[in-house]
Protein backbone atom coordinates (compact mmCIF):
# COMPACT_ATOMS: atom_id res chain seq x y z
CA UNK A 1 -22.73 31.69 46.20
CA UNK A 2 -21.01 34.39 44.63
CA UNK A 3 -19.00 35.32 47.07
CA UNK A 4 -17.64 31.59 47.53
CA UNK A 5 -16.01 31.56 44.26
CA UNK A 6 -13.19 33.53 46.01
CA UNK A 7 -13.66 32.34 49.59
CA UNK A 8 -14.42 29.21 50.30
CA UNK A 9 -14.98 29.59 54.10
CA UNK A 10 -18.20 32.42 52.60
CA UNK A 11 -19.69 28.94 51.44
CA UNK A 12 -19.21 26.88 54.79
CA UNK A 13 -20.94 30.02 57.04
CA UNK A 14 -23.82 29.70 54.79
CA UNK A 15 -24.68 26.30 53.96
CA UNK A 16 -22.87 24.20 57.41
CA UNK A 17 -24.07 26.13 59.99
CA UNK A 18 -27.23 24.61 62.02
CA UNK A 19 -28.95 24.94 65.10
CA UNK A 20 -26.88 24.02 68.17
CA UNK A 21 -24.13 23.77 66.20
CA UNK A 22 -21.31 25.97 68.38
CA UNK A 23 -19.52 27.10 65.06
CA UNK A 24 -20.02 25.84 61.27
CA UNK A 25 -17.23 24.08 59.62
CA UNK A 26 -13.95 26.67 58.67
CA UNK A 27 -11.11 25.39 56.90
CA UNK A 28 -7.91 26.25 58.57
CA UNK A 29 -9.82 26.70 61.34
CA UNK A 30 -7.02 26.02 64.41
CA UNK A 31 -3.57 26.12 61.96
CA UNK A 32 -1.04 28.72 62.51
CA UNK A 33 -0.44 31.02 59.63
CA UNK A 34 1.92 28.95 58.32
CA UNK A 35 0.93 26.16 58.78
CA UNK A 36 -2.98 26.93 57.12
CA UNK A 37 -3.30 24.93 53.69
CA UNK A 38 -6.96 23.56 53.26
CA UNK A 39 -8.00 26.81 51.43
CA UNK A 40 -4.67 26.45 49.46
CA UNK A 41 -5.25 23.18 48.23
CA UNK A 42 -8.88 23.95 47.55
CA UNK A 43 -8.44 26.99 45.56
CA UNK A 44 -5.62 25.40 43.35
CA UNK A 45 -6.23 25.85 39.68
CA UNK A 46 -4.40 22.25 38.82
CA UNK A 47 -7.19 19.38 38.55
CA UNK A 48 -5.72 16.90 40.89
CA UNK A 49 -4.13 17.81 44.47
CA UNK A 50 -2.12 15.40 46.61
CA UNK A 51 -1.75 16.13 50.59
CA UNK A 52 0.78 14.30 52.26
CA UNK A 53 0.08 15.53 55.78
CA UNK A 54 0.73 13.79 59.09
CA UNK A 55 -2.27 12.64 61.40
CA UNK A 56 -4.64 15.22 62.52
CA UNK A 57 -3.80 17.39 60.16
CA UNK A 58 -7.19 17.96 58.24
CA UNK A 59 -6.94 15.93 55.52
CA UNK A 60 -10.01 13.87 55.77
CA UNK A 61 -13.05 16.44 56.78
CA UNK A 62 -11.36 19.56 54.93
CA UNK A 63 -10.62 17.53 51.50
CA UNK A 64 -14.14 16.18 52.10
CA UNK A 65 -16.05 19.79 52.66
CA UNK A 66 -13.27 20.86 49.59
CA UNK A 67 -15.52 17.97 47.19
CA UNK A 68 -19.12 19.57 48.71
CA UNK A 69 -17.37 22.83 48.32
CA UNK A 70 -16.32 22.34 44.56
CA UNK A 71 -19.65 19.95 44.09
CA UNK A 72 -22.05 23.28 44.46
CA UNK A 73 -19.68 25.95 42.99
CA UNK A 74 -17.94 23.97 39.68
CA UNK A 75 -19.76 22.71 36.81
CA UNK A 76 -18.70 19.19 35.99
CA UNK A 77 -16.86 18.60 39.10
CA UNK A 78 -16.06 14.74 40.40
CA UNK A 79 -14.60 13.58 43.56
CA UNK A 80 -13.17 10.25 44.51
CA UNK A 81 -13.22 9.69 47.94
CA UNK A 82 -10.94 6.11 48.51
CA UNK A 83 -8.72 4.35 51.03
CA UNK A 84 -6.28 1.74 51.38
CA UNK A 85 -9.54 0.05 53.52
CA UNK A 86 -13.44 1.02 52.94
CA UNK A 87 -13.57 2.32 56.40
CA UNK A 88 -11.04 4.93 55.77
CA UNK A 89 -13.28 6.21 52.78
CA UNK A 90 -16.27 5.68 55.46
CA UNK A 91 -15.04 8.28 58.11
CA UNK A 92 -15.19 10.87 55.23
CA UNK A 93 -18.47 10.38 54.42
CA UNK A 94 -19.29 9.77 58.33
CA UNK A 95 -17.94 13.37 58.98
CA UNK A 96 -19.04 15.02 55.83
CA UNK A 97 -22.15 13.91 57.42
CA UNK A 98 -22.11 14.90 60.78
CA UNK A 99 -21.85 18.34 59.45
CA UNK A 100 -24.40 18.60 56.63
CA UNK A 101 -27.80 15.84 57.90
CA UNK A 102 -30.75 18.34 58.61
């Protein structure tokens, strides 16, 4: 745990890799250098962080492992997962799910 307070993808080897699983969740796994933000955005030091990304662009599983993330490493932490429609907040916690049952 330790060494997730500086690197976030330390915290995703340990606790969201399972059996069968080919690799555990990585954020900015797949971008191009530049193009690599979910550790950014989840290592900000301003409270509230706003994405405007196109589609496909990791937005809904990285902000979501961001919340579990920040949920096991800072004290008092909240997360509001919402969406124009329920089902949009649904596929987070479908995915989020996916990655962490067992």
């Amino acid at each position: 745990m330790q060494a997730s307070v500086s690197d976030p993808n330390a915290w995703a080897r340990y606790w969201l890799h399972k059996e069968g699983m080919d690799r555990p969740f990585q954020f900015d796994y797949g971008f191009t250098d530049e193009g690599k933000w979910q550790v950014d955005a989840i290592m900000a030091a301003q409270p509230m962080i706003i994405a405007v990304c196109g589609i496909s662009t990791g937005k809904t599983l990285g902000m979501g492992m961001g919340a579990l993330f920040h949920a096991s490493t800072t004290p008092d932490f909240r997360f509001f997962n919402i969406g124009k429609e329920l089902e949009q907040a649904k596929i987070m916690y479908d995915l989020i799910i996916e990655y962490t049952e067992g």
